[in-house]
N, C-alpha and C. Protein backbone atom coordinates (compact mmCIF):
# COMPACT_ATOMS: atom_id res chain seq x y z
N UNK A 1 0.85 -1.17 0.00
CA UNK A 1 0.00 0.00 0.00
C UNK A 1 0.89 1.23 0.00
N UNK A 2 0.47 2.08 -1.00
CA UNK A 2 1.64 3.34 -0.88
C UNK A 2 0.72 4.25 0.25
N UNK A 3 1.57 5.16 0.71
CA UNK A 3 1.40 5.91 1.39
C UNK A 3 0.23 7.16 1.16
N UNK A 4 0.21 7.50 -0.08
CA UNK A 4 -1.08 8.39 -0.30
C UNK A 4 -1.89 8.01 -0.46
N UNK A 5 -2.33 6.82 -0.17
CA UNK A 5 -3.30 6.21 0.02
C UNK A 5 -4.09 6.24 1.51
N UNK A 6 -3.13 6.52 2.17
CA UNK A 6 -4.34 6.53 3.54
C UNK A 6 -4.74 7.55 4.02
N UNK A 7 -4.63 8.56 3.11
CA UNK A 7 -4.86 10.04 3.70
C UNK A 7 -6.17 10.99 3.09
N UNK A 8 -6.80 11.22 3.01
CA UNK A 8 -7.84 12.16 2.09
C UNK A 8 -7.21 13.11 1.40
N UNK A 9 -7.61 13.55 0.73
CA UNK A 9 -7.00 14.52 -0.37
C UNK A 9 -8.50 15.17 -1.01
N UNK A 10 -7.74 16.44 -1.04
CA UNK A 10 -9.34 17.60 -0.83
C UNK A 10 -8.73 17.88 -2.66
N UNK A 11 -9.55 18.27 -3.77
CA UNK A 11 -9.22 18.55 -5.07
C UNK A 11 -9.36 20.16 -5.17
N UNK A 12 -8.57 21.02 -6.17
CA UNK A 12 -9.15 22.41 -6.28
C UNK A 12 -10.51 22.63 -6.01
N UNK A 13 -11.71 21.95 -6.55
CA UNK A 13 -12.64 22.11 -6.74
C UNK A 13 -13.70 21.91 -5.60
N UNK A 14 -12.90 21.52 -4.57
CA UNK A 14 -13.50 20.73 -3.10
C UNK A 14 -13.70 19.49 -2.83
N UNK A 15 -13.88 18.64 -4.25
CA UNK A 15 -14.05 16.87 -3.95
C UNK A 15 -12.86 16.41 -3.12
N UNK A 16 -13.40 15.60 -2.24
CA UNK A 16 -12.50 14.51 -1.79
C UNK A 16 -12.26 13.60 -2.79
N UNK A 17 -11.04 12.63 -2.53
CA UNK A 17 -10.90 11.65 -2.72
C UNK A 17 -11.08 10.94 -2.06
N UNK A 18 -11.75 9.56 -1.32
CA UNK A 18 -11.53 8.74 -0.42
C UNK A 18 -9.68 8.14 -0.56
N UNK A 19 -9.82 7.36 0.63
CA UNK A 19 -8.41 6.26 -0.20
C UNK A 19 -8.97 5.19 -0.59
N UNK A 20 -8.01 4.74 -0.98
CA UNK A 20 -8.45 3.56 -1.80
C UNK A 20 -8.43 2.30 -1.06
N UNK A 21 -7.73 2.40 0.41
CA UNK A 21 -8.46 1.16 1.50
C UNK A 21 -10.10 1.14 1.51
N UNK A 22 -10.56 2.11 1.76
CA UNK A 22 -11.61 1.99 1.96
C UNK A 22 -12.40 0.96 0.85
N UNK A 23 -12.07 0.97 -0.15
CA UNK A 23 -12.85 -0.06 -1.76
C UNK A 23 -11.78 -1.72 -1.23
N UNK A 24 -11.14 -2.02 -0.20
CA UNK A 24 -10.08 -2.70 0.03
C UNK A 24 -10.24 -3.62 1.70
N UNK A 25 -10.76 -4.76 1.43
CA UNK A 25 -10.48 -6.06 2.43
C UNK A 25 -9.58 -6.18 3.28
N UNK A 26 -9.00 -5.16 4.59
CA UNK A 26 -7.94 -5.18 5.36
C UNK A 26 -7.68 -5.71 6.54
N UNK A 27 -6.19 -6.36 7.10
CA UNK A 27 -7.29 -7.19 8.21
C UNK A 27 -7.51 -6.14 9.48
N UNK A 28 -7.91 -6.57 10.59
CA UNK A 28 -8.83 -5.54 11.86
C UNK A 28 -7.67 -4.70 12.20
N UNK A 29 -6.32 -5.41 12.56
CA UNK A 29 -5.56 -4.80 13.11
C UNK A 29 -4.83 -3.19 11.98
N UNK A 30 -4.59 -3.85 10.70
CA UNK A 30 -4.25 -2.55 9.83
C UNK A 30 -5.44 -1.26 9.88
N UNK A 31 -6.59 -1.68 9.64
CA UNK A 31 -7.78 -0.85 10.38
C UNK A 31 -7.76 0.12 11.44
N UNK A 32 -7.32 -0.56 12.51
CA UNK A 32 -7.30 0.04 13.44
C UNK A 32 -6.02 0.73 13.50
N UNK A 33 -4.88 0.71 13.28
CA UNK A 33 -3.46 1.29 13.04
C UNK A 33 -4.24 2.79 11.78
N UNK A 34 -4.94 2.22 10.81
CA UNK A 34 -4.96 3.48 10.06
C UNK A 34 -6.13 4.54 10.84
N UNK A 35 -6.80 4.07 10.91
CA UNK A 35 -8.04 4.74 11.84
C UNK A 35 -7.17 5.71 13.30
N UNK A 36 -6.51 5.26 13.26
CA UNK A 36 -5.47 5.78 14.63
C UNK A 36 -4.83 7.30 14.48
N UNK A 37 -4.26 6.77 12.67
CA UNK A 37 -3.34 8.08 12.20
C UNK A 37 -4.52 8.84 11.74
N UNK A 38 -5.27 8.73 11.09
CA UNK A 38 -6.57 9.45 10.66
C UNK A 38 -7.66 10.33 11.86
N UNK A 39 -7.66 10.09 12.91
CA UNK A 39 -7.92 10.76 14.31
C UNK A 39 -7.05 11.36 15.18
N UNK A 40 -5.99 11.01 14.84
CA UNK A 40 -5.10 11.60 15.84
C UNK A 40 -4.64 10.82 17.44
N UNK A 41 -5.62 9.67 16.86
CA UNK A 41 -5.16 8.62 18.21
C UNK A 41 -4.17 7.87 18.38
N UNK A 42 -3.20 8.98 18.26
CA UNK A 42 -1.72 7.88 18.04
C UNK A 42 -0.96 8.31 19.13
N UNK A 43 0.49 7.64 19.49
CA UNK A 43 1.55 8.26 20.47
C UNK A 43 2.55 8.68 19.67
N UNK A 44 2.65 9.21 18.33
CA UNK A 44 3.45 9.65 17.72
C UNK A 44 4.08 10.68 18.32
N UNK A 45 5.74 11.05 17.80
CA UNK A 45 6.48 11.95 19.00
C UNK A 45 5.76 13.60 18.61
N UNK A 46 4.72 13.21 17.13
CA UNK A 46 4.49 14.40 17.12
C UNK A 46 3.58 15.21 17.75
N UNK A 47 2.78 14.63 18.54
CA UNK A 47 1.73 14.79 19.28
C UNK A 47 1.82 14.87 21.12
N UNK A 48 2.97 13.88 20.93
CA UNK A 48 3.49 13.67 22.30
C UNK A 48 4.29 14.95 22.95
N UNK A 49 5.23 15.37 21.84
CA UNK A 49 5.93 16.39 21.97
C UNK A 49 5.56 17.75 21.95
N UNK A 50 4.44 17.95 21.37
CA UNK A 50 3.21 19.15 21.80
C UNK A 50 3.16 19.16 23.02
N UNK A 51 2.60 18.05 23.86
CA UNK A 51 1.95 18.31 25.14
C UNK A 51 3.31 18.60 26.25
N UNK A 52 4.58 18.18 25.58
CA UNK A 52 5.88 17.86 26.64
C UNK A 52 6.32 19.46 26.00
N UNK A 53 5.81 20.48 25.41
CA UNK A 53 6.28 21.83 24.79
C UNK A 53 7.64 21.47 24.06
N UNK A 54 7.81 20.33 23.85
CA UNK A 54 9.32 20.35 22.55
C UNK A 54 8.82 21.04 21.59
N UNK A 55 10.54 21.58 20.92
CA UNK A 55 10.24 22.17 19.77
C UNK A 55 10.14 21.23 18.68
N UNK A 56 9.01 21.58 17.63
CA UNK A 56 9.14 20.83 16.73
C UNK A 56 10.33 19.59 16.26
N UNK A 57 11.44 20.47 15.90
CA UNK A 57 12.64 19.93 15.09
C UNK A 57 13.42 18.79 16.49
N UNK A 58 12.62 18.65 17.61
CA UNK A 58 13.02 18.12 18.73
C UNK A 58 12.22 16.54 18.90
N UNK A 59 10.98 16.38 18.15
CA UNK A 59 10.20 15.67 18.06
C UNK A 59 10.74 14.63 17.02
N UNK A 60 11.96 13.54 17.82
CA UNK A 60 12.62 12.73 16.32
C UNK A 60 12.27 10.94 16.97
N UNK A 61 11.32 10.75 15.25
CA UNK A 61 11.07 9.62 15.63
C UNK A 61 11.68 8.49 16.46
N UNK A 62 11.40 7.79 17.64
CA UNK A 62 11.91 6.70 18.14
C UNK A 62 12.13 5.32 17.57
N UNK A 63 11.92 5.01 16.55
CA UNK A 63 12.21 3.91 16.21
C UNK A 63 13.61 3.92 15.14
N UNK A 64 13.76 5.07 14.48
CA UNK A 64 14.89 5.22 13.31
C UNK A 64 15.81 6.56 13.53
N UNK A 65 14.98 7.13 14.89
CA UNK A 65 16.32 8.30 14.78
C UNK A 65 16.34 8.91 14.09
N UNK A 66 15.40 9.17 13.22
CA UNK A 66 15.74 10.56 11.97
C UNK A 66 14.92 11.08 11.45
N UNK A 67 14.27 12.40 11.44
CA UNK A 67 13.28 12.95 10.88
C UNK A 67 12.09 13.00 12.23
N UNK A 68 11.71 14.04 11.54
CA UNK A 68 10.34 14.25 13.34
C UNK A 68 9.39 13.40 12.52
N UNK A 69 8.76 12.58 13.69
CA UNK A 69 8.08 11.49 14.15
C UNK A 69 6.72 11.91 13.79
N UNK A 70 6.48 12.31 12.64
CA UNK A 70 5.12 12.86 11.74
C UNK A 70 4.03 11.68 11.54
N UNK A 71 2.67 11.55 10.71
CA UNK A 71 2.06 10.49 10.53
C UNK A 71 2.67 10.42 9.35
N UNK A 72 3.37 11.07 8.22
CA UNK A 72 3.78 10.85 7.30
C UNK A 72 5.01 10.33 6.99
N UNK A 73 5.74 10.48 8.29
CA UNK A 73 7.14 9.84 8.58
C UNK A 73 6.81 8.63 8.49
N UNK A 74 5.91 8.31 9.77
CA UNK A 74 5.48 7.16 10.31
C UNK A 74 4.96 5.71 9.23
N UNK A 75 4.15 6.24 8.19
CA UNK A 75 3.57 5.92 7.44
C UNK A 75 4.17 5.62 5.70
N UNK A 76 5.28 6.67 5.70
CA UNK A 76 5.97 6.83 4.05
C UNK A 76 7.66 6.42 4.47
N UNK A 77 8.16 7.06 5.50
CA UNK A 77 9.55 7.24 5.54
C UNK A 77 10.36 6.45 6.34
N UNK A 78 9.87 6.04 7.56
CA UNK A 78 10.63 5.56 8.28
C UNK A 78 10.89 4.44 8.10
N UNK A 79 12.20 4.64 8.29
CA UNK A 79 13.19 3.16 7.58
C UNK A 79 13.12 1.87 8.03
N UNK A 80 12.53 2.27 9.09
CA UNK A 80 11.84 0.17 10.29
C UNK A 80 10.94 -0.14 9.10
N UNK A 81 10.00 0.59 8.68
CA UNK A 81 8.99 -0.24 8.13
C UNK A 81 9.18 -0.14 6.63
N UNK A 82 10.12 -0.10 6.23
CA UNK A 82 10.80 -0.15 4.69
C UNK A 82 10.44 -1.39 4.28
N UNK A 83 10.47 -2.48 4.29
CA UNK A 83 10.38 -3.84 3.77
C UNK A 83 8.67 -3.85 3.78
N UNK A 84 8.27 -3.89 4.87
CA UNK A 84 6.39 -3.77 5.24
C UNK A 84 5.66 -2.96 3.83
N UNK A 85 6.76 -1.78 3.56
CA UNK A 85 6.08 -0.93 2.67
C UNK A 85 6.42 -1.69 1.53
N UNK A 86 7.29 -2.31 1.31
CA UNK A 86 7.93 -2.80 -0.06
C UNK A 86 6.76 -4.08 -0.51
């Protein structure tokens, strides 16, 4: 699954796009992992690090050490889940 896929995307014109999980048989647990980043119900450092007043550029993912710990990090970049994405 690529990554712009789990996100909505608004068009010039105002249409959404859904993603394309949604037309897509996933099992409970990926569900619930995407439903997570899509609400904001995550422990990502980026969210975490709001409430702890870090500065942004201070918020670096825990699992790879590099880059702030975004849902888009989380989801496109980070190098743990490189193979998962492949």
């Amino acid at each position: 699954m690529h990554c712009e896929a789990l996100f909505l995307h608004m068009l010039q014109d105002g249409f959404i796009i859904k993603p394309s999980d949604m037309d897509t048989h996933l099992s409970h647990v990926l569900c619930i992992v995407i439903g997570k980043l899509r609400t904001s119900s995550h422990q990502l450092e980026i969210k975490k690090g709001r409430y702890a007043h870090k500065p942004m550029d201070n918020r670096i993912c825990q699992l790879c050490h590099w880059g702030v710990e975004s849902k888009e990090h989380y989801a496109c970049h980070c190098s743990i889940f490189y193979k998962i994405r492949g």
